[in-house]
PDB file of N, CA and C in Angstrom:
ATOM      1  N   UNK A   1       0.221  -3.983  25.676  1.00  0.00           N
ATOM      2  CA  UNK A   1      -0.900  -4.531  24.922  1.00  0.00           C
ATOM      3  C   UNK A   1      -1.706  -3.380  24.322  1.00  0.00           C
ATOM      4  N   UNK A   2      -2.220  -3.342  22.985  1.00  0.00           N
ATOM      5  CA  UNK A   2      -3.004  -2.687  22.596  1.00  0.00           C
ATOM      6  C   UNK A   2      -4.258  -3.339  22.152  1.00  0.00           C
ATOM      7  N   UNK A   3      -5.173  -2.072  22.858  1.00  0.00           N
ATOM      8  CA  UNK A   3      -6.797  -2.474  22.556  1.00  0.00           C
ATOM      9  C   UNK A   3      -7.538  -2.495  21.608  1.00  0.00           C
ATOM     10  N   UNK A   4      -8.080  -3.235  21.137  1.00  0.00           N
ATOM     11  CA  UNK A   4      -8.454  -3.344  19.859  1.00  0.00           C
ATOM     12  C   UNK A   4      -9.959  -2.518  19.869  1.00  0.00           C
ATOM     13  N   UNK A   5     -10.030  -1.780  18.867  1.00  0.00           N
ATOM     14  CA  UNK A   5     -11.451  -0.712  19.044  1.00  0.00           C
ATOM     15  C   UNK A   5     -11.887  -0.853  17.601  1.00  0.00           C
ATOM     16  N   UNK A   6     -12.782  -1.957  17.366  1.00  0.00           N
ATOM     17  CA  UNK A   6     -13.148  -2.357  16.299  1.00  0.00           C
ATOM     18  C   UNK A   6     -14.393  -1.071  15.929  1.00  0.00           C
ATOM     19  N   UNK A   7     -14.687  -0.750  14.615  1.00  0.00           N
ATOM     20  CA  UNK A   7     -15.141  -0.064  13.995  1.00  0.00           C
ATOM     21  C   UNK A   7     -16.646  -0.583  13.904  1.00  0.00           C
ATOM     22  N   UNK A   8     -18.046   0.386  13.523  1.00  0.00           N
ATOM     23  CA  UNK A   8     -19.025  -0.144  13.871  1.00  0.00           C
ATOM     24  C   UNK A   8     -19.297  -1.168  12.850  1.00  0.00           C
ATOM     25  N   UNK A   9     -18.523  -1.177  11.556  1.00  0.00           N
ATOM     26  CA  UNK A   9     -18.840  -2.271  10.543  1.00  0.00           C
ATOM     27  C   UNK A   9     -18.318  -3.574  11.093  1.00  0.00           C
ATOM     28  N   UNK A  10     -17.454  -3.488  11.506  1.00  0.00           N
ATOM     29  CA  UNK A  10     -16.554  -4.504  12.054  1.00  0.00           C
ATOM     30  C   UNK A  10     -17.779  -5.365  13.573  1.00  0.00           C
ATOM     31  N   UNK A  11     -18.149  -4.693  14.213  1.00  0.00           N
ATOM     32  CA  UNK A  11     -18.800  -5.044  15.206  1.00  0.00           C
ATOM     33  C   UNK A  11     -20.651  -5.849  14.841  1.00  0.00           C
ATOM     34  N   UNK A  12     -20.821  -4.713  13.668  1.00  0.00           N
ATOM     35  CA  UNK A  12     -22.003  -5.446  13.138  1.00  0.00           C
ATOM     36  C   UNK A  12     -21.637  -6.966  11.805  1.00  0.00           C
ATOM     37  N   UNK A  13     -20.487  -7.363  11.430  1.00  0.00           N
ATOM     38  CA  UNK A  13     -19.632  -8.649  11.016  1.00  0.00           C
ATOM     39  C   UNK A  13     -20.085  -9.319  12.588  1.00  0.00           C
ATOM     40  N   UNK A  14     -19.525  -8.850  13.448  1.00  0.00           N
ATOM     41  CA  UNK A  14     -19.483 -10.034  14.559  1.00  0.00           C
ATOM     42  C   UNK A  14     -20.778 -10.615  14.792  1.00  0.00           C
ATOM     43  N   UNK A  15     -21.425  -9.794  15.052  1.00  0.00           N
ATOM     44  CA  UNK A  15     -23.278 -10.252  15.392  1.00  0.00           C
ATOM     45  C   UNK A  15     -23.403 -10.593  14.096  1.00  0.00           C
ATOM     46  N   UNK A  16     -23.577 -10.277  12.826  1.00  0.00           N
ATOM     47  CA  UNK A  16     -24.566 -11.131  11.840  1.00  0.00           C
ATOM     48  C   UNK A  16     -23.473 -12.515  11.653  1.00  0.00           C
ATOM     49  N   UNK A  17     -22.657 -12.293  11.978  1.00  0.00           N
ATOM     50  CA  UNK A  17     -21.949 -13.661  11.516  1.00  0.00           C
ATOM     51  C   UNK A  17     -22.466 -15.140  12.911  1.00  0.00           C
ATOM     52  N   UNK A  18     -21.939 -14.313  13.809  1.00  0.00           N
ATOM     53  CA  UNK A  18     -22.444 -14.827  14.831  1.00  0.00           C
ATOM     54  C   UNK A  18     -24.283 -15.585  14.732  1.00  0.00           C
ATOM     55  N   UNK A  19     -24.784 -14.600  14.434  1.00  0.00           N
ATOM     56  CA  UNK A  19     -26.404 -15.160  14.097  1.00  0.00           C
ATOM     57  C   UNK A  19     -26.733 -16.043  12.679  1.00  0.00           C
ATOM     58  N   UNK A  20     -25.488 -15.442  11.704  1.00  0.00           N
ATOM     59  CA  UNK A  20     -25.727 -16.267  11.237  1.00  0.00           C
ATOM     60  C   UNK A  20     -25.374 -18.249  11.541  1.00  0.00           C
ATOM     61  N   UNK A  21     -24.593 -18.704  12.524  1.00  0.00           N
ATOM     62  CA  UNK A  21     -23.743 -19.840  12.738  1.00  0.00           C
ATOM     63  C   UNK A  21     -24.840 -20.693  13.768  1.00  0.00           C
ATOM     64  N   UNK A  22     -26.045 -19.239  14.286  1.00  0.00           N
ATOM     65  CA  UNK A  22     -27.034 -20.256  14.786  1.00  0.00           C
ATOM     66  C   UNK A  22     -27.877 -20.479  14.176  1.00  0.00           C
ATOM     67  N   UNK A  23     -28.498 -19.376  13.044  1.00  0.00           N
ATOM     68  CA  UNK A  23     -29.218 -20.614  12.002  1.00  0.00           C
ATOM     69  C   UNK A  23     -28.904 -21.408  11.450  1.00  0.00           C
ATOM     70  N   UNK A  24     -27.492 -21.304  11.102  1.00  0.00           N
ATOM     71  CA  UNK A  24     -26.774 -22.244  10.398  1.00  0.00           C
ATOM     72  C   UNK A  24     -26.773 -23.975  11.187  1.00  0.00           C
ATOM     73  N   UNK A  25     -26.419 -23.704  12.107  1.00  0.00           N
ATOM     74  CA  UNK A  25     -26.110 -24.835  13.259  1.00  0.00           C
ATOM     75  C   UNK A  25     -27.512 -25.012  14.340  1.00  0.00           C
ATOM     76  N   UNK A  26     -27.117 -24.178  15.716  1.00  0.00           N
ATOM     77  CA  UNK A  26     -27.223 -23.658  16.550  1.00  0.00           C
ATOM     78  C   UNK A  26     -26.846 -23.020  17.373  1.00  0.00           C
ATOM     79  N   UNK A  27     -27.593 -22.508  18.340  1.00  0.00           N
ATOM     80  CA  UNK A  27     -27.245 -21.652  19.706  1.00  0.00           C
ATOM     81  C   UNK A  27     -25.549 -21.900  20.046  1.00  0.00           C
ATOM     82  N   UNK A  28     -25.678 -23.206  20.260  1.00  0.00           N
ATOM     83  CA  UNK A  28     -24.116 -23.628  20.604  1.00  0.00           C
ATOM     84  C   UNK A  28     -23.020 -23.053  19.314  1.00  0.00           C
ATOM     85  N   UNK A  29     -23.428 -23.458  18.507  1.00  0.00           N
ATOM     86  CA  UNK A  29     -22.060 -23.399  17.018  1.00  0.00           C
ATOM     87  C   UNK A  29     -22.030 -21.105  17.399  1.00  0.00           C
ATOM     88  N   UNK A  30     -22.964 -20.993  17.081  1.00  0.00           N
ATOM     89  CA  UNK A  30     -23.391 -19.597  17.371  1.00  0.00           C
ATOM     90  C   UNK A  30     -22.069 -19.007  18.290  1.00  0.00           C
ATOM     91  N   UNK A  31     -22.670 -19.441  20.202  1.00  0.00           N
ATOM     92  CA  UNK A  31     -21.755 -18.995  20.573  1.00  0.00           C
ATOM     93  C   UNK A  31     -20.416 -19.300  20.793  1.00  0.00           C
ATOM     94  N   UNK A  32     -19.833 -21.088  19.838  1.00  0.00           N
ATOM     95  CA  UNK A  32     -18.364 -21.047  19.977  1.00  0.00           C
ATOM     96  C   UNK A  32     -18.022 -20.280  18.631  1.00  0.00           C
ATOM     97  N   UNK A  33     -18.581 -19.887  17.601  1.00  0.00           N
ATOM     98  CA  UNK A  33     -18.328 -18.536  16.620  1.00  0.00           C
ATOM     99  C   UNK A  33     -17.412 -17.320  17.559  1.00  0.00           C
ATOM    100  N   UNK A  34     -18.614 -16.869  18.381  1.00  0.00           N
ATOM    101  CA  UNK A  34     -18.350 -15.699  19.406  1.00  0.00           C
ATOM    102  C   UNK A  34     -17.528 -15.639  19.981  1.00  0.00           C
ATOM    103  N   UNK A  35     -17.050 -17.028  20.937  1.00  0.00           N
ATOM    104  CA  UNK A  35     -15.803 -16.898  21.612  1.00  0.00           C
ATOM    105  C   UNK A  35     -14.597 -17.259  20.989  1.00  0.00           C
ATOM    106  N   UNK A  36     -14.659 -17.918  19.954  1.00  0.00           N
ATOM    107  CA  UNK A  36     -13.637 -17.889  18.896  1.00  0.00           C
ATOM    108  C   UNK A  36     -13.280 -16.357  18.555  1.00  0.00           C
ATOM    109  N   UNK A  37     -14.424 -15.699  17.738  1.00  0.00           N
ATOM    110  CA  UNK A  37     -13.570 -14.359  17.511  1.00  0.00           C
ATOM    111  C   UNK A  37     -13.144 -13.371  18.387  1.00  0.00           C
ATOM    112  N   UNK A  38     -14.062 -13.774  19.336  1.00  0.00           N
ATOM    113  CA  UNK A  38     -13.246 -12.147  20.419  1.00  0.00           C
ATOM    114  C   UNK A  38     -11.941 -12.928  20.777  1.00  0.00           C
ATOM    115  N   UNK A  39     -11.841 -14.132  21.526  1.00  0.00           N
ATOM    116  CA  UNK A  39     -10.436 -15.230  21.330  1.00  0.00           C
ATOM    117  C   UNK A  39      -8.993 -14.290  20.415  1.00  0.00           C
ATOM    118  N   UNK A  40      -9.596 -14.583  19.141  1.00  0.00           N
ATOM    119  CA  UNK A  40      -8.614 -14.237  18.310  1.00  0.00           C
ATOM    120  C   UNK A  40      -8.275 -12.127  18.525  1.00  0.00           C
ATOM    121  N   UNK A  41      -9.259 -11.463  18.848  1.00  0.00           N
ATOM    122  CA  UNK A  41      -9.094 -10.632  18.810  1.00  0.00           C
ATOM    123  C   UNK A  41      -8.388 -10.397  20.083  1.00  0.00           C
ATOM    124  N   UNK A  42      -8.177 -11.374  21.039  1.00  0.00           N
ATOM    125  CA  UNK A  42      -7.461 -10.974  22.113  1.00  0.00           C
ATOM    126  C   UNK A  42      -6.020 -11.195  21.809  1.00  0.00           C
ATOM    127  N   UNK A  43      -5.626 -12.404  21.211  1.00  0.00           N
ATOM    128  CA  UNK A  43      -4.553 -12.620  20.493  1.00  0.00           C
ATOM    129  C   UNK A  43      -3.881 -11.607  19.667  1.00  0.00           C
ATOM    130  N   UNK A  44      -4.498 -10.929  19.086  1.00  0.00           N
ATOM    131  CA  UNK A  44      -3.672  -9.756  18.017  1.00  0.00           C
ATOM    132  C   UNK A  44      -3.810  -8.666  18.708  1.00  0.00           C
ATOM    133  N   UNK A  45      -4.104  -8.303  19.892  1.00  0.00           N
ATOM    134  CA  UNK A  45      -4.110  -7.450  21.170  1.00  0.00           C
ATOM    135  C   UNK A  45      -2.790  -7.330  21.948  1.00  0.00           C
ATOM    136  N   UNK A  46      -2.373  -8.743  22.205  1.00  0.00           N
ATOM    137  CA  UNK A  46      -1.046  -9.374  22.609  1.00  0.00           C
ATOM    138  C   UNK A  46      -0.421  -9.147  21.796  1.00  0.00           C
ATOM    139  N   UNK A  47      -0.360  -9.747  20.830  1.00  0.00           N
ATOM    140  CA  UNK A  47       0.913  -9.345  19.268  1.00  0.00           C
ATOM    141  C   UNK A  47       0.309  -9.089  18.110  1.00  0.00           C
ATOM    142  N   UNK A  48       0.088  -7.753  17.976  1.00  0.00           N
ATOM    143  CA  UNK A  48      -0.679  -6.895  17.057  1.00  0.00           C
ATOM    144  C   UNK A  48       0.272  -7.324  15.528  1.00  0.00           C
ATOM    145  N   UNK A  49       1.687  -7.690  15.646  1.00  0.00           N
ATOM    146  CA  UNK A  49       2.590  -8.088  14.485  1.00  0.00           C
ATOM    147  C   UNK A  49       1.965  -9.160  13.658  1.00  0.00           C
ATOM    148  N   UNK A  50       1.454  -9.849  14.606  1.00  0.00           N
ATOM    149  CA  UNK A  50       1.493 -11.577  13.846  1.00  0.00           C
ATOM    150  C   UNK A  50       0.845 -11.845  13.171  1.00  0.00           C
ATOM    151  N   UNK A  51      -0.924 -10.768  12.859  1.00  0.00           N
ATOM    152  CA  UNK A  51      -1.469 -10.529  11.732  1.00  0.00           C
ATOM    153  C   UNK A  51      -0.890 -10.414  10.689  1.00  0.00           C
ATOM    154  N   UNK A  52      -1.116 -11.098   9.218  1.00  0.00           N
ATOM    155  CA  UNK A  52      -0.716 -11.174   8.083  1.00  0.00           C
ATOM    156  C   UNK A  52      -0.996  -9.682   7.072  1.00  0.00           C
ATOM    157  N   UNK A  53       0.573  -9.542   6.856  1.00  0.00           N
ATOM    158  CA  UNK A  53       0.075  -8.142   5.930  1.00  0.00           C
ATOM    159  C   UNK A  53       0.033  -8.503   4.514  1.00  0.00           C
ATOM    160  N   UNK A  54      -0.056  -9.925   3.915  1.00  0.00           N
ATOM    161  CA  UNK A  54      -0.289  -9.971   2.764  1.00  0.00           C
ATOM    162  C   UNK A  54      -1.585  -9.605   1.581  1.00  0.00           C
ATOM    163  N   UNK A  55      -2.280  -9.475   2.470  1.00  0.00           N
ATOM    164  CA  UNK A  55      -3.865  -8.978   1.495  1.00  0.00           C
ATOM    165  C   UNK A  55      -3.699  -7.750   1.631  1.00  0.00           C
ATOM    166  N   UNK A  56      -2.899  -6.828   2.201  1.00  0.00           N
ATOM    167  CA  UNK A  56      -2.968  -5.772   2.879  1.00  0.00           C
ATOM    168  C   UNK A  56      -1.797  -5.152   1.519  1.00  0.00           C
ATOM    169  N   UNK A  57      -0.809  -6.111   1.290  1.00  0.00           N
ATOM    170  CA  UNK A  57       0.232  -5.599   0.120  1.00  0.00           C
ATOM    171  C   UNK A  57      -0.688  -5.921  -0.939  1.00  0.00           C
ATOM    172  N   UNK A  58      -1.565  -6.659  -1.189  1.00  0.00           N
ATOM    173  CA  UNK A  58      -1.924  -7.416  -2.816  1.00  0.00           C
ATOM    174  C   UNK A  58      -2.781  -6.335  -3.278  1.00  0.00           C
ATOM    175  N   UNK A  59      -3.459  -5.405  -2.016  1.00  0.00           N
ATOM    176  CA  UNK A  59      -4.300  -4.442  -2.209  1.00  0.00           C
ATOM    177  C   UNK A  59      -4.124  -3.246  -2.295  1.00  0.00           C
ATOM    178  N   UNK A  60      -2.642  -2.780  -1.820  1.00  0.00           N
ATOM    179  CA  UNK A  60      -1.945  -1.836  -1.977  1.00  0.00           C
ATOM    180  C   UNK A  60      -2.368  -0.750  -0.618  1.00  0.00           C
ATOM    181  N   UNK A  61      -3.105  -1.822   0.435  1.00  0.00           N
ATOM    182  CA  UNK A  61      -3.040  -0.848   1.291  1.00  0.00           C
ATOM    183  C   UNK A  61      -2.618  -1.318   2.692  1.00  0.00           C
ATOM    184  N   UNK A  62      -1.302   0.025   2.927  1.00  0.00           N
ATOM    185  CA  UNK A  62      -0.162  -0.002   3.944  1.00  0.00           C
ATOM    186  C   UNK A  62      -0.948  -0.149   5.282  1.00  0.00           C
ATOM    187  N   UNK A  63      -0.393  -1.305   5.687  1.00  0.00           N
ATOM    188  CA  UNK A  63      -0.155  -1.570   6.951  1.00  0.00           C
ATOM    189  C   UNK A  63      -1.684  -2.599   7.389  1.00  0.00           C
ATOM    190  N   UNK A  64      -2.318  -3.125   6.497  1.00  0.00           N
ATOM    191  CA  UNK A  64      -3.690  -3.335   6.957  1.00  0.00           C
ATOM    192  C   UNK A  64      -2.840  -5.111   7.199  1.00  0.00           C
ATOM    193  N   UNK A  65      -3.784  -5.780   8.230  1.00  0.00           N
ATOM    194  CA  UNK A  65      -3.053  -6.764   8.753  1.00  0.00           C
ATOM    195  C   UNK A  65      -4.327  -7.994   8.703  1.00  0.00           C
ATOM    196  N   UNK A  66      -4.390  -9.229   8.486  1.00  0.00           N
ATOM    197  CA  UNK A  66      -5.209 -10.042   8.611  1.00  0.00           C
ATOM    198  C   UNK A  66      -5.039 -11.223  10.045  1.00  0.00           C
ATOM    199  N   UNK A  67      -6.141 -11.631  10.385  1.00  0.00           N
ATOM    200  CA  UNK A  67      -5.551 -12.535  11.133  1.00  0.00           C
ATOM    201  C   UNK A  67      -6.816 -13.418  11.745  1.00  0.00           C
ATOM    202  N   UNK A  68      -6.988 -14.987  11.120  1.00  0.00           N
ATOM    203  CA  UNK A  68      -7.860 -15.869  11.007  1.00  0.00           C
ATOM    204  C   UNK A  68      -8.457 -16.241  12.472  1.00  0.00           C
ATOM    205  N   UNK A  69     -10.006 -16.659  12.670  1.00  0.00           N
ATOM    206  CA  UNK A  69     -10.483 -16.906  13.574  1.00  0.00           C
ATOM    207  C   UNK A  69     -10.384 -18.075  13.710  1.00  0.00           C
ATOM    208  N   UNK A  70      -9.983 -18.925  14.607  1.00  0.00           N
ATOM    209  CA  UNK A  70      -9.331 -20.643  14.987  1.00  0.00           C
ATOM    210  C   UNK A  70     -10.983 -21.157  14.486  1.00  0.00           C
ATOM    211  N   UNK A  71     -11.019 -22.214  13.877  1.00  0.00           N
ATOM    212  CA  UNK A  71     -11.923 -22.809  13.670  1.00  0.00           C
ATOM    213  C   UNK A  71     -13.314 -22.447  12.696  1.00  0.00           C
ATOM    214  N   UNK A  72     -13.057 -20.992  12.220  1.00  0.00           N
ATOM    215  CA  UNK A  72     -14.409 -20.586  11.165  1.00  0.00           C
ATOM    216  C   UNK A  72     -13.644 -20.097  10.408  1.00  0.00           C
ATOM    217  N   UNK A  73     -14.205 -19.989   8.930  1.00  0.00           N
ATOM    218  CA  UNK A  73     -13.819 -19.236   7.760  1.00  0.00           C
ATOM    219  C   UNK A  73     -13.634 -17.850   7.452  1.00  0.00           C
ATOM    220  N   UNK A  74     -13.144 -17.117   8.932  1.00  0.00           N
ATOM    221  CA  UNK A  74     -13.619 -15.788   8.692  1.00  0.00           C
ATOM    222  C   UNK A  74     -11.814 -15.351   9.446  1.00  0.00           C
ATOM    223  N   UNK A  75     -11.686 -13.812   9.413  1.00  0.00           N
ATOM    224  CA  UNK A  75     -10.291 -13.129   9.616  1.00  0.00           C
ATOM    225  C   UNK A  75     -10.990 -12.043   9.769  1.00  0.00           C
ATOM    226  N   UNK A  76     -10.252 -11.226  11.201  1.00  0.00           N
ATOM    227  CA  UNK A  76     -10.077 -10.210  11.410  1.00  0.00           C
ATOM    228  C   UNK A  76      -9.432  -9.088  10.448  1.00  0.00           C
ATOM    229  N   UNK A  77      -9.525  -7.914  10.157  1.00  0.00           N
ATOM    230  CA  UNK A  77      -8.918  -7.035   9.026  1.00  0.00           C
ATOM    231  C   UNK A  77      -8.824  -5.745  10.278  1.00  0.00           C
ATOM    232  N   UNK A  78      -7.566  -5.788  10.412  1.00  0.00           N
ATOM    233  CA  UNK A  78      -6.985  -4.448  11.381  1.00  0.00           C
ATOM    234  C   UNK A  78      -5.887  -3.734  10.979  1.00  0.00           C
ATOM    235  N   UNK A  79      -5.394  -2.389  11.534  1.00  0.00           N
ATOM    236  CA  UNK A  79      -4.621  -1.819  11.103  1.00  0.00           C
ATOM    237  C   UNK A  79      -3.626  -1.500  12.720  1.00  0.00           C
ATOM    238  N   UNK A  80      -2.700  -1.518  12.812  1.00  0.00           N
ATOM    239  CA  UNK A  80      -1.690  -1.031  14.166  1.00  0.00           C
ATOM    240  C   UNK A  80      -1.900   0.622  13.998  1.00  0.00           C
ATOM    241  N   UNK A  81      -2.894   0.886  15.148  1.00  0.00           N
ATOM    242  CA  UNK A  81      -2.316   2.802  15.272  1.00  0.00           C
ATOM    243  C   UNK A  81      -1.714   3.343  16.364  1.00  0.00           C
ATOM    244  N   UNK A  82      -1.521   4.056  16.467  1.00  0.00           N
ATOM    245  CA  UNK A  82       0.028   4.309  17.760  1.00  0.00           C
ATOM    246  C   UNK A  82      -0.837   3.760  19.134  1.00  0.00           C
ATOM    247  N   UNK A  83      -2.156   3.808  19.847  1.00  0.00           N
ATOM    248  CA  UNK A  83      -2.024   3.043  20.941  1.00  0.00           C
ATOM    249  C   UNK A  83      -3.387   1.921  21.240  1.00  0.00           C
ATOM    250  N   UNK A  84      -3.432   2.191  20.101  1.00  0.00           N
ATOM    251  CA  UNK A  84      -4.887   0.634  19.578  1.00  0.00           C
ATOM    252  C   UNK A  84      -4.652  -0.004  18.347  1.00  0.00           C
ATOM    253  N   UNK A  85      -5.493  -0.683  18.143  1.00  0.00           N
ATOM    254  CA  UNK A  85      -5.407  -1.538  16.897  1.00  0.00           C
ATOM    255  C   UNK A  85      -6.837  -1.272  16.603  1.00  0.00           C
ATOM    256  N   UNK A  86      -7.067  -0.367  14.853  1.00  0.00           N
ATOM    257  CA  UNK A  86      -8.113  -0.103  14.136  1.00  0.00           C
ATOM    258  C   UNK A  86      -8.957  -1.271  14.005  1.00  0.00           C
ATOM    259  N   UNK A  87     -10.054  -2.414  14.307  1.00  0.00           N
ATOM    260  CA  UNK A  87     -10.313  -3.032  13.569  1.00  0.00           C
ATOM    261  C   UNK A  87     -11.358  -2.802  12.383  1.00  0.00           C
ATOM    262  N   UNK A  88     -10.991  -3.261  11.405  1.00  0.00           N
ATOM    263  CA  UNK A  88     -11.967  -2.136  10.408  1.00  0.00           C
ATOM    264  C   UNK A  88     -13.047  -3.595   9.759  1.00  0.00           C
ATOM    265  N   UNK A  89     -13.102  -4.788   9.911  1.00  0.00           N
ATOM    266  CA  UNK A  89     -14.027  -5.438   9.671  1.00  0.00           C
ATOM    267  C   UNK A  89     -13.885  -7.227   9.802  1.00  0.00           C
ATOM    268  N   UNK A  90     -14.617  -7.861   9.827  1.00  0.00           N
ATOM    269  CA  UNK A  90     -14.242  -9.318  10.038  1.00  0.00           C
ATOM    270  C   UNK A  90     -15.270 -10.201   8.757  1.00  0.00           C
ATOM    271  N   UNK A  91     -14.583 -10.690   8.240  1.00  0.00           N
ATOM    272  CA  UNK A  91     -14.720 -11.466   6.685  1.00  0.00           C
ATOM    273  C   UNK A  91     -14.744 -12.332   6.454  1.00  0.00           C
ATOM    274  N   UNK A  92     -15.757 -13.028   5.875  1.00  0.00           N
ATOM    275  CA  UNK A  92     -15.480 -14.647   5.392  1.00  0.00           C
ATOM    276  C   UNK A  92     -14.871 -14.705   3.808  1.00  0.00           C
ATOM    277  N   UNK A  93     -14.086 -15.979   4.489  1.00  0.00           N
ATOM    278  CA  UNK A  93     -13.031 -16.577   3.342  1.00  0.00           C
ATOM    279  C   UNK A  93     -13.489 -16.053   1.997  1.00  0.00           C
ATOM    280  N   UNK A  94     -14.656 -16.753   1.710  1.00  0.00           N
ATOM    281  CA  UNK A  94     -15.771 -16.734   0.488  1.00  0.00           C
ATOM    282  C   UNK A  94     -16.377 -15.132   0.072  1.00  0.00           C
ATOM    283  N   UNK A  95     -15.935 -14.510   0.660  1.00  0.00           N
ATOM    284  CA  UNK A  95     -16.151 -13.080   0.656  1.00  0.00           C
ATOM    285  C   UNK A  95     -15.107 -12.613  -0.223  1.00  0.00           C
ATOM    286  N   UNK A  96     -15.252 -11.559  -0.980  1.00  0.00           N
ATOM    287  CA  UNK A  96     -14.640 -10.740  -2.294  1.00  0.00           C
ATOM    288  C   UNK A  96     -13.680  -9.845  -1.030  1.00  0.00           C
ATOM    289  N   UNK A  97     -12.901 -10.294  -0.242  1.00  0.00           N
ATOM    290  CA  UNK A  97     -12.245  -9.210   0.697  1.00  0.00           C
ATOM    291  C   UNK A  97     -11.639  -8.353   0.007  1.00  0.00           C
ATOM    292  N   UNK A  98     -11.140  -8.943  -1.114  1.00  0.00           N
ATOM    293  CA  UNK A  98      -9.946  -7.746  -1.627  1.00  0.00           C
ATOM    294  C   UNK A  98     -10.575  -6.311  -1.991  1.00  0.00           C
ATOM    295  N   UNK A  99     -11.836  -6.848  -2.889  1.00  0.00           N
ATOM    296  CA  UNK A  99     -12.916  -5.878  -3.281  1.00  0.00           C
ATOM    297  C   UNK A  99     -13.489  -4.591  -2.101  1.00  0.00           C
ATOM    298  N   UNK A 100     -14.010  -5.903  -1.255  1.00  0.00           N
ATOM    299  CA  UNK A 100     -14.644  -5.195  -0.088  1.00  0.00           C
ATOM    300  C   UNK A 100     -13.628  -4.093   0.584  1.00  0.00           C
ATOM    301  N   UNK A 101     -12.766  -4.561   1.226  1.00  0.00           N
ATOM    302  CA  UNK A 101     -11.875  -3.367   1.555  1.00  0.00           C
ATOM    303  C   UNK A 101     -10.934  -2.438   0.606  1.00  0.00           C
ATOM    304  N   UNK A 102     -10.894  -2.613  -0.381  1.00  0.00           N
ATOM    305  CA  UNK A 102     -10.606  -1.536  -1.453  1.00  0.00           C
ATOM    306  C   UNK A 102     -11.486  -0.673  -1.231  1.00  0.00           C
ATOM    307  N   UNK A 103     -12.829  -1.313  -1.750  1.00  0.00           N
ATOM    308  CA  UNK A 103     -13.933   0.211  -1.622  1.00  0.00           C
ATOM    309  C   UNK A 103     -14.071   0.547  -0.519  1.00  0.00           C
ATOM    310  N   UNK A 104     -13.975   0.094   0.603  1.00  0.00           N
ATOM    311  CA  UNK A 104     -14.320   0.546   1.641  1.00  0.00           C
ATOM    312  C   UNK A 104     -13.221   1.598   2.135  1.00  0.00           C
ATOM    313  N   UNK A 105     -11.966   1.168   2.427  1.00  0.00           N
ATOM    314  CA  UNK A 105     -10.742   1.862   2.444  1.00  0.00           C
ATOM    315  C   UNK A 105     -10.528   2.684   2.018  1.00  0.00           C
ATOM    316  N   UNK A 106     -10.630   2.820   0.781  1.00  0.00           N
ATOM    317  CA  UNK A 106     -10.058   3.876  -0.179  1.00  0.00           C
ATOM    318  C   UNK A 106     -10.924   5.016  -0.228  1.00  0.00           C
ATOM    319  N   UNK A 107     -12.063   4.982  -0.231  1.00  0.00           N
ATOM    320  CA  UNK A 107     -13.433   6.161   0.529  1.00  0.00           C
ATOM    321  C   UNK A 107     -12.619   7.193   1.065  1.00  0.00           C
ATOM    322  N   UNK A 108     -12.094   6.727   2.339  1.00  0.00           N
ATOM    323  CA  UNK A 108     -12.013   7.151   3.682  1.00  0.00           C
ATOM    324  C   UNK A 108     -10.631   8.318   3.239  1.00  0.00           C
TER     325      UNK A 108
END
């Protein structure tokens, strides 16, 4: 199994998204947000493969992997590195992802 060591952008996605689902809702919607995504992030921990590398080809950048949170509009964005998994941010649907991680990515 590899550990997923999400990046600090990636970690501050979890909390505002998260806060955002309790103004949105509440407390409750809030924290099944929360255990939904760490959920999923345990899942691509187990099989780091099964993330989708198609936004990852459309964008031209190798190896970046997607992989949806059960029940919200949002996806993990990780990369496989020899004994973790990069996570480099978590995104809603409605979000310009392709954009967002171009510029962000390509920086680096």
């Amino acid at each position: 199994m590899k550990r997923a060591k999400p990046r600090p952008l990636a970690e501050q996605d979890l909390v505002e998204t998260a806060q955002y689902y309790v103004q949105a809702g509440d407390r409750a919607l809030g924290a099944r947000f929360f255990d939904a995504a760490l959920d999923a992030l345990e899942a691509i921990q187990r099989m780091p493969a099964m993330g989708s590398p198609r936004l990852g080809r459309l964008c031209d950048i190798p190896r970046l992997r997607a992989w949806r949170v059960t029940g919200f509009p949002v996806q993990w964005f990780y990369f496989e590195a020899g004994d973790h998994l990069d996570v480099v941010r978590l995104l809603g649907e409605r979000q310009d992802t392709a954009a967002i991680l171009r510029g962000e990515l390509n920086e680096q």
